[in-house]
C-alpha atoms as a PDB file:
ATOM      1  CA  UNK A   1       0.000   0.000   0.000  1.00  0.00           C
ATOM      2  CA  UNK A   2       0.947   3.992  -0.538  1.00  0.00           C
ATOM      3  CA  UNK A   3      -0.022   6.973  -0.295  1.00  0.00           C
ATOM      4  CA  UNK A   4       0.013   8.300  -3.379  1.00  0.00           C
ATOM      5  CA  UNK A   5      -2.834  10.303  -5.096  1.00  0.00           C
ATOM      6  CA  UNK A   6      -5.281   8.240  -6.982  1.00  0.00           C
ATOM      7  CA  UNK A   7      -4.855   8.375 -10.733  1.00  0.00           C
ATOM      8  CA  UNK A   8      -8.601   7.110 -11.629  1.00  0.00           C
ATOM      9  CA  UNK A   9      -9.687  11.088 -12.694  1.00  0.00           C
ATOM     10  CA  UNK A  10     -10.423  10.506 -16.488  1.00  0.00           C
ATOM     11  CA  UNK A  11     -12.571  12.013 -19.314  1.00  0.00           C
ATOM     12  CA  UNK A  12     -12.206  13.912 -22.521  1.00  0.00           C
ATOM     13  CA  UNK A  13      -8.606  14.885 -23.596  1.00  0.00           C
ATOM     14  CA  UNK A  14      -7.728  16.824 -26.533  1.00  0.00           C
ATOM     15  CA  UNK A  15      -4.482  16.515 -28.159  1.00  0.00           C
ATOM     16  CA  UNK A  16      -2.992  19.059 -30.685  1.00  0.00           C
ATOM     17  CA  UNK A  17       0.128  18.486 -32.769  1.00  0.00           C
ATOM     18  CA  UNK A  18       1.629  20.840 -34.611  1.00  0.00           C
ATOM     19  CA  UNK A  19       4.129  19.557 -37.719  1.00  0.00           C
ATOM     20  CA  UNK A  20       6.928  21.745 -38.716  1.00  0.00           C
ATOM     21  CA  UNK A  21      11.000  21.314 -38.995  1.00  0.00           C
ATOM     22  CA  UNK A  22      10.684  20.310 -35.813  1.00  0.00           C
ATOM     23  CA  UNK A  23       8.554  16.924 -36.311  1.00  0.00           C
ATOM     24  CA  UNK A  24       4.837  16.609 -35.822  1.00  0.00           C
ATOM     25  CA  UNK A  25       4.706  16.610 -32.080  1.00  0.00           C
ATOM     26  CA  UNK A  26       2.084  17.136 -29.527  1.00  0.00           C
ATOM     27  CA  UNK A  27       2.427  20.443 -28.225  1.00  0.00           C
ATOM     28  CA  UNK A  28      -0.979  20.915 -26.232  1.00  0.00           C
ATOM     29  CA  UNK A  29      -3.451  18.768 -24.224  1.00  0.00           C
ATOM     30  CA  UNK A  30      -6.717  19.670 -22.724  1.00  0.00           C
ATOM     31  CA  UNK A  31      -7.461  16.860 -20.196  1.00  0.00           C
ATOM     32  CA  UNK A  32     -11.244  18.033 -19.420  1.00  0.00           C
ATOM     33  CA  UNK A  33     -11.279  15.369 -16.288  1.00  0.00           C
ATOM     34  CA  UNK A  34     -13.965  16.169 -13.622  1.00  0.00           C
ATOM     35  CA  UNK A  35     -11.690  15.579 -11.007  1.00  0.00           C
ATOM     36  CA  UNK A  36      -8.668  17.628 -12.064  1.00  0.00           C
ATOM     37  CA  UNK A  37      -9.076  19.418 -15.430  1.00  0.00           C
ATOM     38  CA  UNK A  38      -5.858  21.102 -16.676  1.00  0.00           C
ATOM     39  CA  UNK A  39      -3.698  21.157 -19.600  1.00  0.00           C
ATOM     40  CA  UNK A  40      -0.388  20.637 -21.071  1.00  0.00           C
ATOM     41  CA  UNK A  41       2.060  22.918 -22.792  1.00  0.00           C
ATOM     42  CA  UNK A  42       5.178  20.704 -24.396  1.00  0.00           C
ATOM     43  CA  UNK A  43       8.117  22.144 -26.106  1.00  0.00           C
ATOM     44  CA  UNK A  44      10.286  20.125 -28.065  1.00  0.00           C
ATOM     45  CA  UNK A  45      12.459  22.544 -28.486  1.00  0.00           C
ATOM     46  CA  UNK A  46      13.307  23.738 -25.089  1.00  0.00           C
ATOM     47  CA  UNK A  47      12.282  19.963 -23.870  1.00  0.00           C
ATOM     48  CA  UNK A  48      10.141  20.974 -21.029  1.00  0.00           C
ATOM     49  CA  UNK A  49       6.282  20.277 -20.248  1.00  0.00           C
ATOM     50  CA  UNK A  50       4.045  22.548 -18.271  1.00  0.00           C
ATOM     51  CA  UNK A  51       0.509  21.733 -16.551  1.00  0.00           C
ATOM     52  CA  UNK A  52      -1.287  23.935 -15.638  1.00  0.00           C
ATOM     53  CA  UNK A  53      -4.372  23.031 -13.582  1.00  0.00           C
ATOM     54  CA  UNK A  54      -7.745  24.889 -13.996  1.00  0.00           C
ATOM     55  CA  UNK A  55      -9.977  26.925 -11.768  1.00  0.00           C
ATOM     56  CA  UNK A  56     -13.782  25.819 -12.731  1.00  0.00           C
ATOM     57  CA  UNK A  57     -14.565  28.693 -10.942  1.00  0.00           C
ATOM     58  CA  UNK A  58     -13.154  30.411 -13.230  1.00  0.00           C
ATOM     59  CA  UNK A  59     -13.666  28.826 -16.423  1.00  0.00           C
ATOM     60  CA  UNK A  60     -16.819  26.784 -15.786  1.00  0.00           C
ATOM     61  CA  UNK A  61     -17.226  23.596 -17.659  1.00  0.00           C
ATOM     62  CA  UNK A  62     -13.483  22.285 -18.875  1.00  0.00           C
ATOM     63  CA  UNK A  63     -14.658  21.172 -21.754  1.00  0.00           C
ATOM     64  CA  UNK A  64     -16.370  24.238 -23.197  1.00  0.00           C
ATOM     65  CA  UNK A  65     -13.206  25.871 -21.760  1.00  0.00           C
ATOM     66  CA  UNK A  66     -10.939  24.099 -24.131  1.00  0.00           C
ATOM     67  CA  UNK A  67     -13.183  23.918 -27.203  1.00  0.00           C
ATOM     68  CA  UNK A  68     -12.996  28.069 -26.535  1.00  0.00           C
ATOM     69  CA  UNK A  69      -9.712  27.508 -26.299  1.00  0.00           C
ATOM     70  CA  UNK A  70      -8.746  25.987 -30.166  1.00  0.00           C
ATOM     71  CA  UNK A  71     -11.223  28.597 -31.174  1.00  0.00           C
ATOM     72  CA  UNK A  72      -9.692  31.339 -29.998  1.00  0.00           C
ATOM     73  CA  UNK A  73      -6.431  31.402 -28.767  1.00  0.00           C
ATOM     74  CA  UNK A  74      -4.697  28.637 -30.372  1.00  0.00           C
ATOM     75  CA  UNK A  75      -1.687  30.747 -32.059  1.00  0.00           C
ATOM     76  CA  UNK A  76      -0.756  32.364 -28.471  1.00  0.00           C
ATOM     77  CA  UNK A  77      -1.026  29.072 -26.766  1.00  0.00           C
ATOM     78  CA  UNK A  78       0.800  27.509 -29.523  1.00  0.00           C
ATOM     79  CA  UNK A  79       3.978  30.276 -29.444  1.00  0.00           C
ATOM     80  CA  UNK A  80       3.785  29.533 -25.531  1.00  0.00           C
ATOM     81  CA  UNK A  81       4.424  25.802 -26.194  1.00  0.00           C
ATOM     82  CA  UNK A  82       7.445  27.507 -28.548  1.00  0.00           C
ATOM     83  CA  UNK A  83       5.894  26.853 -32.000  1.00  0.00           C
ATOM     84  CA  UNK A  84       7.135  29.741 -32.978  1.00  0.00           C
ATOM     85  CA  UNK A  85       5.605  29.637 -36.963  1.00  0.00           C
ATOM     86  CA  UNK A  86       2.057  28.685 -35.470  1.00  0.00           C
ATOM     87  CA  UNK A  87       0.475  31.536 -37.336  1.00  0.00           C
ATOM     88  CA  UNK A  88       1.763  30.164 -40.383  1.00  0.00           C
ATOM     89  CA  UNK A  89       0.333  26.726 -39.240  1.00  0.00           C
ATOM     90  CA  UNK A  90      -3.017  27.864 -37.922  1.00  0.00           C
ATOM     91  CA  UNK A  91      -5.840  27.961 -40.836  1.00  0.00           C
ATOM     92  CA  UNK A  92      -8.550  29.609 -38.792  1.00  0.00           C
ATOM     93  CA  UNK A  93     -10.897  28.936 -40.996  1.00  0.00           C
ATOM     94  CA  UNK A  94     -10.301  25.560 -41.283  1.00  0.00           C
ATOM     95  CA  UNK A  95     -10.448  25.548 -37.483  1.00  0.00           C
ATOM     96  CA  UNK A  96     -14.025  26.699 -37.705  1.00  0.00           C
ATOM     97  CA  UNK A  97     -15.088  24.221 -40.225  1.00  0.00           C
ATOM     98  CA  UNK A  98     -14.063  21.470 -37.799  1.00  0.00           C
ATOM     99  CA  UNK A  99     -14.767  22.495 -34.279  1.00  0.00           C
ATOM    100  CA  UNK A 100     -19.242  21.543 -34.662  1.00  0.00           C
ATOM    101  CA  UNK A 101     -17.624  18.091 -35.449  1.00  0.00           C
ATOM    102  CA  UNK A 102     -14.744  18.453 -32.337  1.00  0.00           C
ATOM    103  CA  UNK A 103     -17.410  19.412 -30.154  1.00  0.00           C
ATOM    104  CA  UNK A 104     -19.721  16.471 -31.282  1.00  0.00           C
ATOM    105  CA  UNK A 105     -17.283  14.200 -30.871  1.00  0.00           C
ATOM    106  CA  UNK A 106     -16.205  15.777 -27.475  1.00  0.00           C
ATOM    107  CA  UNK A 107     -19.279  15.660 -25.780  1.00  0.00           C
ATOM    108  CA  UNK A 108     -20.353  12.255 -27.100  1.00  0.00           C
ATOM    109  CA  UNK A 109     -17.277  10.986 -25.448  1.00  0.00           C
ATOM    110  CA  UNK A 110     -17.548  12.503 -22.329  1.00  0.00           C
ATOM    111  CA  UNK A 111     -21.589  11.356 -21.712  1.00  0.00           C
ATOM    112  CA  UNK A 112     -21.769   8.027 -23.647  1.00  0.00           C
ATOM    113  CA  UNK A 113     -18.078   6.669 -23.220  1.00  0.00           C
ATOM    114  CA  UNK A 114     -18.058   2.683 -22.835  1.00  0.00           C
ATOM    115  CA  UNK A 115     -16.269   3.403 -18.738  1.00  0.00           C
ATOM    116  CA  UNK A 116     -16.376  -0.353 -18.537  1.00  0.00           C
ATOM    117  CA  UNK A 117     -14.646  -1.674 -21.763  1.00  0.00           C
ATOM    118  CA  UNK A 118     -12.532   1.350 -21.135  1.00  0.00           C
ATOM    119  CA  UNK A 119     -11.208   0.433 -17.799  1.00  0.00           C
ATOM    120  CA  UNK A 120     -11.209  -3.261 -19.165  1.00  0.00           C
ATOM    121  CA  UNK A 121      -9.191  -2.496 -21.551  1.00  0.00           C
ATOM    122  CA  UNK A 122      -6.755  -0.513 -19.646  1.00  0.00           C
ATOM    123  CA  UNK A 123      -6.402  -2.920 -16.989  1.00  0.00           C
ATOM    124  CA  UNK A 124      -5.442  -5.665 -19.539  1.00  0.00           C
ATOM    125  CA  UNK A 125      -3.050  -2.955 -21.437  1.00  0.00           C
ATOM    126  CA  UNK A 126      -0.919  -2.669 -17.951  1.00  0.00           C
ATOM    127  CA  UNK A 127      -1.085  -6.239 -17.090  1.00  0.00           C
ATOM    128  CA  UNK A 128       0.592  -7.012 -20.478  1.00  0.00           C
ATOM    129  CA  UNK A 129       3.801  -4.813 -19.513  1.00  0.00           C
END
């Protein structure tokens, strides 16, 4: 037994890569958890990984948070993760032709997600390392 904090916090997590002479890395995640929402800035180039955890207080539901997010800052929040041609990269309207389909998918995750195949799944994924 420890006392470590329980990892079982899950839910929707957005992942956004950006490709450039760099490689096509993730360089933000939105974990919208219920638990512990908060996000992820990674740099490849200056190797480091920030999380930042959010305030719901603040920014209400985590999800609509991030989905606001993409939509709105996602150049600044890219050149914080050090992508620094991410206004080159960003097609904003391409962004806006995708998000109704983002959010779908989003929301259809977080309220009719499969929790038990899920954890089934994941429990037979760590038992085979």
């Amino acid at each position: 037994r420890n006392d470590w904090p329980s990892l079982d916090d899950a839910g929707v997590s957005i992942h956004v890569f950006a490709r450039n002479a760099e490689g096509n890395c993730e360089r933000l995640r939105f974990d919208c958890f219920p638990n512990d929402p908060h996000y992820h800035y990674l740099s490849v180039r200056g190797n480091w990984h920030h999380v930042l955890h959010l305030d719901v207080a603040v920014t209400g539901d985590p999800l609509l948070w991030a989905l606001t997010m993409l939509r709105t800052r996602l150049v600044p929040m890219l050149l914080r993760a050090e992508v620094d041609d991410a206004a080159l990269l960003v097609d904003c309207d391409r962004i806006e032709e995708v998000m109704s389909k983002l959010a779908e998918a989003a929301y259809r995750a977080r309220f009719h997600a499969d929790v038990a195949r899920i954890n089934e799944t994941a429990m037979g994924s760590a038992k085979a390392h």
